[in-house]
N, C-alpha and C. Protein backbone atom coordinates (compact mmCIF):
# COMPACT_ATOMS: atom_id res chain seq x y z
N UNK A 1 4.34 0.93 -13.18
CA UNK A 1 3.28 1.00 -12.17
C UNK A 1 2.60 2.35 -12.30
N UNK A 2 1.20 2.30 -11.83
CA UNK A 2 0.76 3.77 -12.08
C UNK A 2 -0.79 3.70 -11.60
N UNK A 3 -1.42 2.35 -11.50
CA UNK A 3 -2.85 2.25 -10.52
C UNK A 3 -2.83 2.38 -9.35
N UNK A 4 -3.73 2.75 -8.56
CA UNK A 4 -4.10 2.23 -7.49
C UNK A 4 -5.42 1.85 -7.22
N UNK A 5 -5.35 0.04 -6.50
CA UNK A 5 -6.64 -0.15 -6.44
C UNK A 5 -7.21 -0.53 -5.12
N UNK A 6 -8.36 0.16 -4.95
CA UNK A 6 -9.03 0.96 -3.55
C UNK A 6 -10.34 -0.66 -3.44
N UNK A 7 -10.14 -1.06 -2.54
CA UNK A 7 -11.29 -1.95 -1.52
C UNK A 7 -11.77 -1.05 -0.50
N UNK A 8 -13.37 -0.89 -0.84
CA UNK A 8 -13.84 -0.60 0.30
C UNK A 8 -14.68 -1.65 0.67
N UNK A 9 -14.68 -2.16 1.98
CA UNK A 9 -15.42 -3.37 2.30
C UNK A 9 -16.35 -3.05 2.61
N UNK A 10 -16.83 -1.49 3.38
CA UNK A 10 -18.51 -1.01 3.93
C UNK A 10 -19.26 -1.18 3.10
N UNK A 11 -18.92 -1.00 1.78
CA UNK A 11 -19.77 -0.63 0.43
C UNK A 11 -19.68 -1.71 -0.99
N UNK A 12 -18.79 -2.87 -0.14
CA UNK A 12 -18.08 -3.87 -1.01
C UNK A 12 -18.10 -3.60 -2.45
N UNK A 13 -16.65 -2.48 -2.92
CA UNK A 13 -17.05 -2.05 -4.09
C UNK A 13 -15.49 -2.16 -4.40
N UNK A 14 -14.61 -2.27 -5.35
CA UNK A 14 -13.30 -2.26 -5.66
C UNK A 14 -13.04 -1.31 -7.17
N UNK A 15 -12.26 -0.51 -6.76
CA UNK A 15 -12.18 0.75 -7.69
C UNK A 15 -10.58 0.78 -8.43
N UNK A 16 -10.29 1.56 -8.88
CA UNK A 16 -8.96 1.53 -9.35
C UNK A 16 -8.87 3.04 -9.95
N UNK A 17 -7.83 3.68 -10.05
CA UNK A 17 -7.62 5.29 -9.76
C UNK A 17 -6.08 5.48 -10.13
N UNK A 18 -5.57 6.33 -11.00
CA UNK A 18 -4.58 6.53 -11.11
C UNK A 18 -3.75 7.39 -10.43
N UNK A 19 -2.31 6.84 -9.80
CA UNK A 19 -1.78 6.90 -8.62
C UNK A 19 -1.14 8.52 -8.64
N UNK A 20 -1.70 9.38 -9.40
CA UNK A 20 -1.16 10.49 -9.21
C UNK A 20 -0.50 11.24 -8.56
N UNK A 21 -1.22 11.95 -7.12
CA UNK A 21 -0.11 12.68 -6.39
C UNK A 21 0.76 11.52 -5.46
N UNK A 22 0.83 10.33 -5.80
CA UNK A 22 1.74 9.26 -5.01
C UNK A 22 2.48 8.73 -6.51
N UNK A 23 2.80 9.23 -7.11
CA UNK A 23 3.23 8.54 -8.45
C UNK A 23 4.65 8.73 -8.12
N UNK A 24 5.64 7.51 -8.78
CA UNK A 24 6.88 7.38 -7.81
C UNK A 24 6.91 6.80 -6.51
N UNK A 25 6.49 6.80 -6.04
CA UNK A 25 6.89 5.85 -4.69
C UNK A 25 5.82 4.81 -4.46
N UNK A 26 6.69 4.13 -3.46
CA UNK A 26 6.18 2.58 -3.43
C UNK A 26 7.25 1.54 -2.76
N UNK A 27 6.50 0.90 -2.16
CA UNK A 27 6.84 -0.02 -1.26
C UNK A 27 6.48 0.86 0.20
N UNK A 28 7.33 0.96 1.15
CA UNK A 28 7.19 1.65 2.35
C UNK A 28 6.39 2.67 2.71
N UNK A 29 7.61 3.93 1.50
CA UNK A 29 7.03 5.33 1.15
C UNK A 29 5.74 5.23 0.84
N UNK A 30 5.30 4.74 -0.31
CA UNK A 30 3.73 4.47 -0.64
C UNK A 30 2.73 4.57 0.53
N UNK A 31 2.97 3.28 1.58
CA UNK A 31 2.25 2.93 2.23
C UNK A 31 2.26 4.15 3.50
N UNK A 32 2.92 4.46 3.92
CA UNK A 32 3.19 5.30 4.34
C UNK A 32 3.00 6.54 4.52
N UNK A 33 2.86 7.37 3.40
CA UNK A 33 2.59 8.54 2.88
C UNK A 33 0.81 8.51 2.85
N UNK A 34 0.06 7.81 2.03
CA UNK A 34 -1.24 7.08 2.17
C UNK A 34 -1.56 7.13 3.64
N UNK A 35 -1.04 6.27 4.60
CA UNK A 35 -1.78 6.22 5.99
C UNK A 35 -1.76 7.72 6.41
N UNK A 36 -0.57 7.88 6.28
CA UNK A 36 -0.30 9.79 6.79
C UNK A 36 -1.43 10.77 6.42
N UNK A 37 -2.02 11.01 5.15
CA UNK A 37 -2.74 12.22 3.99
C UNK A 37 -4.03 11.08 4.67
N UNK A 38 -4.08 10.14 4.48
CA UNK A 38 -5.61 9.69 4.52
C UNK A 38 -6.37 8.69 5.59
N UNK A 39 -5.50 8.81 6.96
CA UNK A 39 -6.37 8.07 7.74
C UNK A 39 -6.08 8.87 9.33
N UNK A 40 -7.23 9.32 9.14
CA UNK A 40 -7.20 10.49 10.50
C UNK A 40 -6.60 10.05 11.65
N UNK A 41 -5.59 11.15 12.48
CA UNK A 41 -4.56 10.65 13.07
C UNK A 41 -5.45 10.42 14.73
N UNK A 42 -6.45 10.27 15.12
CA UNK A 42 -7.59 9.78 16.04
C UNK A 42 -7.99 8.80 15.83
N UNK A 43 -7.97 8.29 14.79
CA UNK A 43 -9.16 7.19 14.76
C UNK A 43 -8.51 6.04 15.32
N UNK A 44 -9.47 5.10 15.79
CA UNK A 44 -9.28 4.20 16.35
C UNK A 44 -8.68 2.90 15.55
N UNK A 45 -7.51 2.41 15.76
CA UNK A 45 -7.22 1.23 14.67
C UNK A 45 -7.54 0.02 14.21
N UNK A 46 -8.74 0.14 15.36
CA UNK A 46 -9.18 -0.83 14.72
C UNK A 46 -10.79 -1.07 14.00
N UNK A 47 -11.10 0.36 13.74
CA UNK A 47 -12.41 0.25 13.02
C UNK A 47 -12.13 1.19 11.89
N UNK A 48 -13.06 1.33 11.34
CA UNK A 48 -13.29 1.10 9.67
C UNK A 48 -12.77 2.64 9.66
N UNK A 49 -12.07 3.57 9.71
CA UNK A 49 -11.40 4.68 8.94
C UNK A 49 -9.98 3.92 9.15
N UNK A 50 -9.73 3.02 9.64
CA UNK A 50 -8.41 2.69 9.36
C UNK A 50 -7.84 2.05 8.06
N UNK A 51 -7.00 2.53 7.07
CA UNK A 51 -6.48 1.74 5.92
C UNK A 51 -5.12 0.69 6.15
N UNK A 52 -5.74 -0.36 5.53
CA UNK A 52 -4.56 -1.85 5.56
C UNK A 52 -3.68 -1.01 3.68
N UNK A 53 -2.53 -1.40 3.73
CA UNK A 53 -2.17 -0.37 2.47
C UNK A 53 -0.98 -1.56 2.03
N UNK A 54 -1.06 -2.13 0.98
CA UNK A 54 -0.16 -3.51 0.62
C UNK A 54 0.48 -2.82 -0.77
N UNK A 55 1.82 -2.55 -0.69
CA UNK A 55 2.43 -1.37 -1.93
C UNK A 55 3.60 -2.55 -2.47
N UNK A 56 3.68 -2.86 -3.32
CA UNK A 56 5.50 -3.59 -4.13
C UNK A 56 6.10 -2.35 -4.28
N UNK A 57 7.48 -2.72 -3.81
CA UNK A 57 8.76 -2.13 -3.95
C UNK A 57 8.83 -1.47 -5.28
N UNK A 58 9.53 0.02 -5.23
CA UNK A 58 9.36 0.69 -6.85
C UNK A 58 10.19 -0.37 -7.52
N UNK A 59 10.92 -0.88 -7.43
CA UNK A 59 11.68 -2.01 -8.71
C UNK A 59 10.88 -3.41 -8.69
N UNK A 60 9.82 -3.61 -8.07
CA UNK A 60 9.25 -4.73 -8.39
C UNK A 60 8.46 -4.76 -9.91
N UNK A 61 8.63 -6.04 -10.89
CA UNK A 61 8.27 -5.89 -11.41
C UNK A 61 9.28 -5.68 -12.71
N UNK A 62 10.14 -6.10 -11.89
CA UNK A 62 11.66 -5.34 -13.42
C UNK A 62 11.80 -6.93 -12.82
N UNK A 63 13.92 -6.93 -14.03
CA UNK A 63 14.45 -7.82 -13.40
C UNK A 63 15.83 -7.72 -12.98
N UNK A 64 14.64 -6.41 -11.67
CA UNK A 64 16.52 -6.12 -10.97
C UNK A 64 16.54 -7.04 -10.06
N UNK A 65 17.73 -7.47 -9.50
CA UNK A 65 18.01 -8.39 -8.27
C UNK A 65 17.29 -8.05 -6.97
N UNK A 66 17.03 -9.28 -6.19
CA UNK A 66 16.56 -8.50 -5.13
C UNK A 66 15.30 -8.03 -5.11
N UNK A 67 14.41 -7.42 -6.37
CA UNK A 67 13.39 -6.67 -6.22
C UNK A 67 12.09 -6.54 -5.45
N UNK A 68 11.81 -8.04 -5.07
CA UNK A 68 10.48 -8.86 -5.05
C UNK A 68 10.45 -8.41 -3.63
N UNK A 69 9.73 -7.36 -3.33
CA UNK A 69 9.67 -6.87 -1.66
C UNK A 69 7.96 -6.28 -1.86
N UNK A 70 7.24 -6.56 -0.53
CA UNK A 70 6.25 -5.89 -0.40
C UNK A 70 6.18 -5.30 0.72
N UNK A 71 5.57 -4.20 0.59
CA UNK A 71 5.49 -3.55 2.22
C UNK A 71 3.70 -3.75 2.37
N UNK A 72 3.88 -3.88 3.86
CA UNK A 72 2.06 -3.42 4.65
C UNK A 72 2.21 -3.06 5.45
N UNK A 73 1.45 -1.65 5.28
CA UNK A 73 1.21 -0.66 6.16
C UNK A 73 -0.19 -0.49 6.99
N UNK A 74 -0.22 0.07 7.78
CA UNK A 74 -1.35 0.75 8.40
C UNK A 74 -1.19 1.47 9.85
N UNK A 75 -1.66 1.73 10.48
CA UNK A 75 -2.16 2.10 11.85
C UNK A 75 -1.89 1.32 13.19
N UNK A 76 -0.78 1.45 13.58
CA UNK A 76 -0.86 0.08 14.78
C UNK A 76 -1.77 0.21 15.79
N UNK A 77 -2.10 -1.02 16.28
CA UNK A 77 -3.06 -0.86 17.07
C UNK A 77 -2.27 -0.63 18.56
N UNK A 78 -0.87 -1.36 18.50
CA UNK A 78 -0.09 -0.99 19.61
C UNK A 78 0.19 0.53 19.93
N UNK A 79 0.88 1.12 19.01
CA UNK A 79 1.45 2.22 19.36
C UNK A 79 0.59 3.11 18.80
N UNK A 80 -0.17 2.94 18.14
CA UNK A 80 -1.18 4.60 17.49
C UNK A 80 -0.52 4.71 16.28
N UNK A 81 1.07 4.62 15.97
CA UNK A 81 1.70 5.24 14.94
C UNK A 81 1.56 4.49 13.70
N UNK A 82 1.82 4.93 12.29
CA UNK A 82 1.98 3.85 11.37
C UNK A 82 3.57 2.85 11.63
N UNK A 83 2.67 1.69 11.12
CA UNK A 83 3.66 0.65 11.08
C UNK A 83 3.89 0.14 10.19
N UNK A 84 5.18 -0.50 9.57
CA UNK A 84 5.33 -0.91 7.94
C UNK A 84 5.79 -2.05 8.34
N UNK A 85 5.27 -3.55 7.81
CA UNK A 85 6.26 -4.75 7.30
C UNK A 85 6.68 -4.79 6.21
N UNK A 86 7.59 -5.62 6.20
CA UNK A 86 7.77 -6.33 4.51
C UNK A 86 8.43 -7.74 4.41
N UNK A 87 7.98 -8.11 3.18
CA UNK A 87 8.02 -9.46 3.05
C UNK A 87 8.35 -9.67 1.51
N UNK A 88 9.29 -10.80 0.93
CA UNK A 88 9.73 -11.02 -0.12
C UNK A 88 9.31 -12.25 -0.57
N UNK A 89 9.11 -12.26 -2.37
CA UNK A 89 8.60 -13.31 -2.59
C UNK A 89 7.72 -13.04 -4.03
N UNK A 90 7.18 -13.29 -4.68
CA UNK A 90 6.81 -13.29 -5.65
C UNK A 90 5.36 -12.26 -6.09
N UNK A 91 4.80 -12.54 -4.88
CA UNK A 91 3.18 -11.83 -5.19
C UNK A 91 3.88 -9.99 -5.40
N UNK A 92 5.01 -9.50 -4.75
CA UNK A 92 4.78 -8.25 -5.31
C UNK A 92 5.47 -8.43 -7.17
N UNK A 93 5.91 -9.06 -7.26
CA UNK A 93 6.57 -8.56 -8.61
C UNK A 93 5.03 -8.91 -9.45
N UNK A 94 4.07 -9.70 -9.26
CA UNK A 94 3.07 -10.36 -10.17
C UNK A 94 1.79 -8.85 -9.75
N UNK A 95 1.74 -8.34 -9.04
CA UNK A 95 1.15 -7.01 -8.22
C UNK A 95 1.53 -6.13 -9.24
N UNK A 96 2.87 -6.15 -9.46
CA UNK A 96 3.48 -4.87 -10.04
C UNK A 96 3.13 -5.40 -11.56
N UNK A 97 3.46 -6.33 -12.26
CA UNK A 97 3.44 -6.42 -13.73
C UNK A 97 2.42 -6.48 -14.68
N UNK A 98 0.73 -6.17 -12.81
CA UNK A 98 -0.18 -5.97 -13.79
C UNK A 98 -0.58 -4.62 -13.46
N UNK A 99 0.35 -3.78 -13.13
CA UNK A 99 0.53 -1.96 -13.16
C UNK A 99 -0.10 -1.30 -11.87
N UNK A 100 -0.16 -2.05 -11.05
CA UNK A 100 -0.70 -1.53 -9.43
C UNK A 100 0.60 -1.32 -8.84
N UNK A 101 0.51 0.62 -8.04
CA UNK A 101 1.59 0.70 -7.29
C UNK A 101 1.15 0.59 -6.04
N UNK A 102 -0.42 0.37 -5.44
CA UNK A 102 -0.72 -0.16 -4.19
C UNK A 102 -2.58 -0.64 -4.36
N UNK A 103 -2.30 -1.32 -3.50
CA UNK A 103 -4.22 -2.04 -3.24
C UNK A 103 -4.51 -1.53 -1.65
């Protein structure tokens, strides 16, 4: 893994950027770290400075056991704080094997 690819919907433009100072982490951490550095801790969650952040697990993409985890992150609208799900299943390992460590 080692992309990251950026949707902006204001400007409907889709970019891709190499995951540099986030290189290594992924899944949670990823998403996580991202909402933290880049989505101002005011803004409102539910308009457009808020980031939706969909990262596969760092072993997605191998064939370790278990691997196939995705996290989504963003901004809750409940609590203000970031919030992480995750969910297992195939779309992160197929995410990961075409070299995206988050969209």
């Amino acid at each position: 893994m080692g992309k990251l690819m950026r949707v902006n919907m204001s400007a409907l433009r889709v970019t891709t950027e190499d995951s540099g100072k986030y290189q290594g982490l992924g899944g949670r951490g990823l998403s996580s770290t991202i909402i933290a550095k880049e989505v101002p801790p005011a803004c409102d969650p539910l308009r457009g400075l808020n980031k939706l952040v969909i990262a596969p697990g760092v072993l997605s993409g191998t064939s370790a056991a278990n691997s196939g985890r995705l996290s989504v992150g963003c901004k809750s609208p409940l609590t203000g704080g970031i919030k992480e799900s995750n969910v297992g299943g195939n779309t992160s390992q197929k995410i990961a094997r075409l070299g995206f460590s988050g969209l």
